[in-house]
Protein backbone atom coordinates (compact mmCIF):
# COMPACT_ATOMS: atom_id res chain seq x y z
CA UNK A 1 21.35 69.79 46.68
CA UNK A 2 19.45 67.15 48.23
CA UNK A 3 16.59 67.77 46.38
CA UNK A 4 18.99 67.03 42.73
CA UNK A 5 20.25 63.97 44.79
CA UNK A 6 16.86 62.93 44.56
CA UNK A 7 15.68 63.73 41.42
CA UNK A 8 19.03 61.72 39.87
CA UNK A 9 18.28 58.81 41.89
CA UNK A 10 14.58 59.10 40.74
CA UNK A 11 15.58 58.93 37.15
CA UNK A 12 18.19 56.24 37.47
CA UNK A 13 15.61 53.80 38.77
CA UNK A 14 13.26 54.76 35.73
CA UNK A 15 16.47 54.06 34.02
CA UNK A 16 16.89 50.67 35.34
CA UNK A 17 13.38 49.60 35.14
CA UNK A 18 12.53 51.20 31.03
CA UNK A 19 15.87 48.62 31.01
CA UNK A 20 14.14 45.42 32.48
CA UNK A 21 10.90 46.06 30.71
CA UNK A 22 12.59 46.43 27.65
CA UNK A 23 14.74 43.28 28.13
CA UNK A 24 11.93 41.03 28.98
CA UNK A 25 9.43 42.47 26.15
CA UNK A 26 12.59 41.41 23.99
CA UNK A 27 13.05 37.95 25.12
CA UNK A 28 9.25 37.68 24.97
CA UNK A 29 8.98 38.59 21.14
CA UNK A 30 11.16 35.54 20.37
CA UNK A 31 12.75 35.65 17.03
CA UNK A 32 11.13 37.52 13.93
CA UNK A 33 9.53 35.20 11.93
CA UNK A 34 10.40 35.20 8.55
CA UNK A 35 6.59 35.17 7.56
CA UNK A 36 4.51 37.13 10.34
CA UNK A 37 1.42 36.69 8.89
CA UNK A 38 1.45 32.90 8.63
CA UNK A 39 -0.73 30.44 10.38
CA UNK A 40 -1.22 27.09 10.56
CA UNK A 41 -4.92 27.10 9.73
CA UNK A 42 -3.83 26.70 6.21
CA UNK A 43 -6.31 26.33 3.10
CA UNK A 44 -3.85 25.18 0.08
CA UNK A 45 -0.40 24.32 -0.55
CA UNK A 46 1.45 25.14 -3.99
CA UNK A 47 4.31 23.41 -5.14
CA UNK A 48 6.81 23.71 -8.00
CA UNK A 49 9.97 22.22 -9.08
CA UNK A 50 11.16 21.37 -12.66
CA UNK A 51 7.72 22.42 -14.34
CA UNK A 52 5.72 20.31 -12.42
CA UNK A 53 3.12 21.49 -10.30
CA UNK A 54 1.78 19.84 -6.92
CA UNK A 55 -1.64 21.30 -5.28
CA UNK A 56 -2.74 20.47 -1.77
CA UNK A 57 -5.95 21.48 -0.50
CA UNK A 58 -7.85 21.47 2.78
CA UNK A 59 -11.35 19.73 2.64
CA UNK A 60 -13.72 18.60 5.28
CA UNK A 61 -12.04 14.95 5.32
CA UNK A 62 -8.70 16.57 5.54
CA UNK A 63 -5.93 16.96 3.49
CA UNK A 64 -6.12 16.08 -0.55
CA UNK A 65 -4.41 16.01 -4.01
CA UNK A 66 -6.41 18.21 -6.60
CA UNK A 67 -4.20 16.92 -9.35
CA UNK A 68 -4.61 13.08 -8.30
CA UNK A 69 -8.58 12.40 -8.08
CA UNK A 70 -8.79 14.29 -4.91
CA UNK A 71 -7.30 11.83 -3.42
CA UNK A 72 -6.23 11.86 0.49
CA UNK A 73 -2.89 13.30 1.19
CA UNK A 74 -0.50 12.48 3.58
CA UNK A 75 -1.12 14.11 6.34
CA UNK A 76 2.49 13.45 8.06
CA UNK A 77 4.01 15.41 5.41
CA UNK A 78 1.57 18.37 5.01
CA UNK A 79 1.96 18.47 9.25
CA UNK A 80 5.54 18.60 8.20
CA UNK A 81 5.61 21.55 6.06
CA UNK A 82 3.47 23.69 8.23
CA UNK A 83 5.60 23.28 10.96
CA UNK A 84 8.88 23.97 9.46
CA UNK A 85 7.76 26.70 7.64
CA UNK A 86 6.35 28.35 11.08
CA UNK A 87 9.88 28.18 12.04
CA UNK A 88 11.70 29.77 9.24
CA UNK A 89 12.73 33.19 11.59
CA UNK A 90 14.92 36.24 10.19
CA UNK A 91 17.74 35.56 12.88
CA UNK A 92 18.78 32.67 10.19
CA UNK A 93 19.15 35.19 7.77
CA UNK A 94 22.58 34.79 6.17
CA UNK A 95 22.01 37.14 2.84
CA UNK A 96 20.28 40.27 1.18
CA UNK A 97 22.15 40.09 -1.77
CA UNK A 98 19.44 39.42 -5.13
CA UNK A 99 22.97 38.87 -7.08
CA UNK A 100 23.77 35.35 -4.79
CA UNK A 101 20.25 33.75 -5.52
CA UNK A 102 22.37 31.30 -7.87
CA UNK A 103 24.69 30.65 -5.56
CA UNK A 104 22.70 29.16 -3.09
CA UNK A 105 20.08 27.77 -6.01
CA UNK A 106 17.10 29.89 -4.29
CA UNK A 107 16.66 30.94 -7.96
CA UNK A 108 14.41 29.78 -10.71
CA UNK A 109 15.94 26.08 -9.86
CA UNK A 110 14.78 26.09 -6.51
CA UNK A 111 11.46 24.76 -5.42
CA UNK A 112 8.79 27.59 -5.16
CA UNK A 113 5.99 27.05 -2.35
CA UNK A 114 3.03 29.49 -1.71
CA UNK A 115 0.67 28.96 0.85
CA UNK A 116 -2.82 30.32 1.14
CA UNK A 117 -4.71 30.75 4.19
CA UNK A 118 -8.37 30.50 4.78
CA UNK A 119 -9.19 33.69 3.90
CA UNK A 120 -7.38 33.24 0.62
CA UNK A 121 -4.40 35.61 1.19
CA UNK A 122 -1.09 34.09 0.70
CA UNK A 123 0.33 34.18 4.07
CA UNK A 124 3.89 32.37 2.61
CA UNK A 125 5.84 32.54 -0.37
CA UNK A 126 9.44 31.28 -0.58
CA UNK A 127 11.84 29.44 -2.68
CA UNK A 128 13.74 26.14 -1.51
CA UNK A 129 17.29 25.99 -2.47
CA UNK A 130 20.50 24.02 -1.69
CA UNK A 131 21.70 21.63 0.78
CA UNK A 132 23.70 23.80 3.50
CA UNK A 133 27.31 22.96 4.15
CA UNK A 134 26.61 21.12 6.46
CA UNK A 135 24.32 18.87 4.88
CA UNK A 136 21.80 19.13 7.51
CA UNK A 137 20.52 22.58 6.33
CA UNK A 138 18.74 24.27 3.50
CA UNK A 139 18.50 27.63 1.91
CA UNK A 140 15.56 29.01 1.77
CA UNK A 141 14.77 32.64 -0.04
CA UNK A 142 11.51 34.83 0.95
CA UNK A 143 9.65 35.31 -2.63
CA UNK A 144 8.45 39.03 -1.43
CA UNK A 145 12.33 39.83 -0.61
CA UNK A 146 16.02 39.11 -1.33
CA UNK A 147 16.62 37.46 2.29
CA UNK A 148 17.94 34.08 2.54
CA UNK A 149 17.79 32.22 5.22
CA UNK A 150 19.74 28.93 6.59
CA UNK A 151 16.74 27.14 7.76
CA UNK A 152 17.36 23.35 9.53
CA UNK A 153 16.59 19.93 7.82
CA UNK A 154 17.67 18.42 4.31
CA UNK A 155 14.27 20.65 3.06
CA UNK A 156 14.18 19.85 -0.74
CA UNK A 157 12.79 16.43 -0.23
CA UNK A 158 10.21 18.10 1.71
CA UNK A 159 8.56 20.26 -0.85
CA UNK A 160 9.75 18.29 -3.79
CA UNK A 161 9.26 14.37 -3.78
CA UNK A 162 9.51 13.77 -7.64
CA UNK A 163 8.04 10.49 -8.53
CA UNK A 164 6.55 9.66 -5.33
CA UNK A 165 2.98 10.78 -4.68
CA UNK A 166 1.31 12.78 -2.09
CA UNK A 167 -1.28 10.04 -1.87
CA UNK A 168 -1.86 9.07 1.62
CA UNK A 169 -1.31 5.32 1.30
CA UNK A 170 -2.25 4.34 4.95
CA UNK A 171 -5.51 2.21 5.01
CA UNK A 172 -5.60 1.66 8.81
CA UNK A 173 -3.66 2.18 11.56
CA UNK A 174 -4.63 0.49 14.77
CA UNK A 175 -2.47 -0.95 17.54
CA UNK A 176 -2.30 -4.58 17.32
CA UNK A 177 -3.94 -5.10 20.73
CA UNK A 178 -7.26 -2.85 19.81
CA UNK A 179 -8.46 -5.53 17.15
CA UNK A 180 -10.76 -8.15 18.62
CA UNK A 181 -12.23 -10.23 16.04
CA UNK A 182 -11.10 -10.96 12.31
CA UNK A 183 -13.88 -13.14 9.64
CA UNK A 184 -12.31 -13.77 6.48
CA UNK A 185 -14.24 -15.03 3.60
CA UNK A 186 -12.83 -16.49 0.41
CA UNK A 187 -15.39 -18.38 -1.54
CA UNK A 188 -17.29 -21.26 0.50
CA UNK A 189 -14.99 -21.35 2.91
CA UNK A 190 -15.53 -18.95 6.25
CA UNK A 191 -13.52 -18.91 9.62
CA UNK A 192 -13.23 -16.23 12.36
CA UNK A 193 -10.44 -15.87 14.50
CA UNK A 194 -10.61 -14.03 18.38
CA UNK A 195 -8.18 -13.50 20.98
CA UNK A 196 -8.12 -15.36 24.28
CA UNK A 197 -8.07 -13.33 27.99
CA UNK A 198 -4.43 -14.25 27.70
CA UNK A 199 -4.13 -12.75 24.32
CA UNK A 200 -3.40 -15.32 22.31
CA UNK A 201 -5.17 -15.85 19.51
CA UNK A 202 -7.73 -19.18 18.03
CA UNK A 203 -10.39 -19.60 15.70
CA UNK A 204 -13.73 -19.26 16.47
CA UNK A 205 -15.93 -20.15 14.27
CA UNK A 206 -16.98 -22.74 12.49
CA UNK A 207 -15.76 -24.49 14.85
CA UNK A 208 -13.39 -23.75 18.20
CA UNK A 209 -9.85 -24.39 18.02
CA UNK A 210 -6.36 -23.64 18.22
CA UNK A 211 -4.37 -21.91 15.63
CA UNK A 212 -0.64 -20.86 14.72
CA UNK A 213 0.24 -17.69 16.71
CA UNK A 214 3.41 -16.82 14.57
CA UNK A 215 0.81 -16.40 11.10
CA UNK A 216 -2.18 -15.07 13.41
CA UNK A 217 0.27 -12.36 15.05
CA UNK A 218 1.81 -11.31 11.55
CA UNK A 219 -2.00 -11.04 10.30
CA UNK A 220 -2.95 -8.64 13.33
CA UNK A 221 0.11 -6.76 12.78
CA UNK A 222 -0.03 -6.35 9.13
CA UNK A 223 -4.38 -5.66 9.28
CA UNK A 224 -3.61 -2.56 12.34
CA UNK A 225 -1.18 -0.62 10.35
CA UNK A 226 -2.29 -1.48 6.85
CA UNK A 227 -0.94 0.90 3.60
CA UNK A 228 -1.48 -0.06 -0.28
CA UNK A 229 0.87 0.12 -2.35
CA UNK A 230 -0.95 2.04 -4.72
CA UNK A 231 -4.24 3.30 -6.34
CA UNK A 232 -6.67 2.56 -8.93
CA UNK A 233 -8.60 5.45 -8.55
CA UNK A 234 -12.83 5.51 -7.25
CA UNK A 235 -15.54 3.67 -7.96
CA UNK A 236 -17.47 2.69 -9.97
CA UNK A 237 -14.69 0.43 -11.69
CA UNK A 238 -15.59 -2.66 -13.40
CA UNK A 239 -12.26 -3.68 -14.02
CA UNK A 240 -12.11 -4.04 -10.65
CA UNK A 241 -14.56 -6.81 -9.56
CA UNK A 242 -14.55 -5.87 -6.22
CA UNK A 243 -18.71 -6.18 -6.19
CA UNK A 244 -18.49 -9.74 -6.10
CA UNK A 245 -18.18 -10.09 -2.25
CA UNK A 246 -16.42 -13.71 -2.66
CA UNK A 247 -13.20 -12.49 -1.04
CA UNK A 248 -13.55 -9.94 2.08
CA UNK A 249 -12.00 -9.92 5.43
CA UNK A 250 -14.27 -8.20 8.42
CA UNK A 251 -12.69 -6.87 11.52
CA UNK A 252 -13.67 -5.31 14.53
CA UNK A 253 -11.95 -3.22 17.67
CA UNK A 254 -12.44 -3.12 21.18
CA UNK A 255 -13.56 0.48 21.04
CA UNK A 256 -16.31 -0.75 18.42
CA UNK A 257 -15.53 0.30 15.28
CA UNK A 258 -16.34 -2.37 12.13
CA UNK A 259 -14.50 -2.40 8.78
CA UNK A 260 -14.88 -4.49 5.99
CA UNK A 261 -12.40 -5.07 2.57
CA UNK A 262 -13.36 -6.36 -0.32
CA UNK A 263 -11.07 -7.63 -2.87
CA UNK A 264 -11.78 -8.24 -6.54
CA UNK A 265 -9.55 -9.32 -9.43
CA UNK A 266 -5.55 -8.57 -10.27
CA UNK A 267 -4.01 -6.31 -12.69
CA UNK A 268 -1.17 -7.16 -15.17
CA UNK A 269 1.27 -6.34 -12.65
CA UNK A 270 0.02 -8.75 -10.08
CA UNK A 271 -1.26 -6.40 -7.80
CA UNK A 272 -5.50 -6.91 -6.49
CA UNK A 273 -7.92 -4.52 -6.35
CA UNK A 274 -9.37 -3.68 -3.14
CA UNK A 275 -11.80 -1.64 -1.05
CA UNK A 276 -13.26 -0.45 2.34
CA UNK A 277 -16.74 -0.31 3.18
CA UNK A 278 -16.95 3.40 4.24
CA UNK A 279 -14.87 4.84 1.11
CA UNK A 280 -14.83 4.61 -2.78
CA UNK A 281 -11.30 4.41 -3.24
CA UNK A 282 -10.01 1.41 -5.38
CA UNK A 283 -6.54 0.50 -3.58
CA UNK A 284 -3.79 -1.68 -5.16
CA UNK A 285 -1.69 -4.02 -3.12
CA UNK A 286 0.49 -6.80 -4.16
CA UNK A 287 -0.86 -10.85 -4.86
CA UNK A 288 1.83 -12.00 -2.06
CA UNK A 289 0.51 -9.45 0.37
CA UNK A 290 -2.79 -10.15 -0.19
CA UNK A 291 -2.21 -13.78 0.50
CA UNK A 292 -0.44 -13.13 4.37
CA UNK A 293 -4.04 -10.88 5.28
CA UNK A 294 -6.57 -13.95 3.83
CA UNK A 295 -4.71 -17.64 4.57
CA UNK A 296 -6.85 -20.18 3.92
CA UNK A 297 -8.07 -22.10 7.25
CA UNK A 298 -5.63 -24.97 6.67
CA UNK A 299 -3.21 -22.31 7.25
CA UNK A 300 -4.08 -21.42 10.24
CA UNK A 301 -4.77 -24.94 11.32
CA UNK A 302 -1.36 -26.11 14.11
CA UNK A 303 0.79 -28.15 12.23
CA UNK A 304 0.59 -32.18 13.13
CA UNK A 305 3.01 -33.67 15.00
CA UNK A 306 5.94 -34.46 13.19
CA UNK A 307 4.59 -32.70 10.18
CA UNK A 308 7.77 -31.04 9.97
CA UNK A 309 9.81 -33.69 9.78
């Protein structure tokens, strides 16, 4: 008797502890992901929505748009995409049902995405349907399956910008403080402009003097965080003029990096051609922009007394 006494006790603690393990392997697994076999070391992106087609691909500068020049992509929104689509998991799953793929617009007029990896397997392939109801939600449908899942975030936008490009528009992005010396050139006349130990800012050169901190600061500001508005393509481009080195604005950083843009002529839409010394991108940015990053030294000049008046 004592010896069963034993043996039950023996095999409720087995019991208890096959239990526990099995518990915390549970809660260690997480939720199953909708795509196991994805991973953010991605190669390409495919995109499609209405008949048109959207490529991204990975190269050794990063991110870039097949179909536009090779052009950089954004990198926010590729970032974007990986992420959310590492977090598309089975527990959203809210159908199985292949005859409700119009209902929730997973079908042919959704957005289909595939995603390659580096090995060139597709590692993802789903279809991007309607807003959930509550707006802040999207259906999504596994192309290898009939599950849909509710995944977060308005997602169409996402995958599908329509007009916009994929072009990665940013030209710099500095923090204001990190520039430390800006030349600008436009035709004879020359004039650099530094910042003071108390941060405020004066020109230079030719010749040392004060200068109006409201159109210096909006110069810094707009130079650190800099985005075209749109591009021209690569060089060489004639059409351009941005070889003729009349009109360029220098600038370096404290941590001693050195860039240089050159600007040429305009097109018929009033937007100038520029460039930066280490790429052969033509960028396009507006006549009235262009004008706030190279004010002429009177500009910059503080105004005389009363001048306002």
């Amino acid at each position: 008797m004592r010896r069963t006494n034993i043996l039950v006790t023996a095999l409720v603690l087995l019991a208890g502890i096959y239990t526990i393990v099995s518990l915390s392997d549970r809660r260690g697994s997480g939720p199953e992901p909708l795509f196991p076999d994805f991973e953010a070391e991605t190669a390409a992106i495919y995109m499609e929505a209405s008949g048109e087609k959207v490529t991204l691909k990975k190269a050794a500068g990063g991110w870039t748009v097949p179909s536009e020049d090779s052009l950089p992509a954004d990198p926010r929104g590729v970032e974007a995409i990986l992420a959310k689509v590492a977090d598309f998991s089975l527990k959203d799953r809210v159908s199985a049902n292949p005859g409700k793929r119009s209902v929730y617009q997973v079908d042919t007029s959704g957005v289909f995405v595939s995603i390659v990896g580096e090995d060139g397997d597709t590692t993802a392939a789903f279809v991007v349907g309607k807003v959930g109801p509550d707006y802040q939600s999207s259906y999504v449908r596994d192309a290898w399956s009939d599950d849909v899942i509710l995944a977060t975030g308005y997602l169409r936008s996402m995958f599908d910008r329509g007009e916009m490009t994929w072009q990665d528009r940013l030209v710099f992005h500095y923090k204001p403080d990190e520039i430390s010396m800006i030349t600008i050139s436009r035709g004879e006349e020359k004039y650099t402009l530094s910042p003071g130990a108390g941060g405020e800012w004066h020109i230079a050169a030719p010749e040392s003097s004060a200068c109006r901190q409201d159109r210096a600061t909006r110069l810094v500001r707009m130079l650190s965080i800099l985005r075209c508005e749109d591009f021209a393509g690569r060089l060489p481009m004639p059409a351009a003029n941005v070889d003729a080195g009349d009109t360029t604005l220098w600038f370096a950083t404290v941590g001693g990096n050195e860039h240089r843009l050159a600007f040429g002529s305009e097109n018929e839409q009033q937007r100038v051609y520029f460039v930066k010394d280490d790429s052969d991108i033509v960028y396009l940015l507006s006549r009235i922009k262009v004008n706030q990053l190279l004010p002429s030294l009177s500009e910059m000049l503080p105004e005389e007394p009363g001048a306002a008046e």
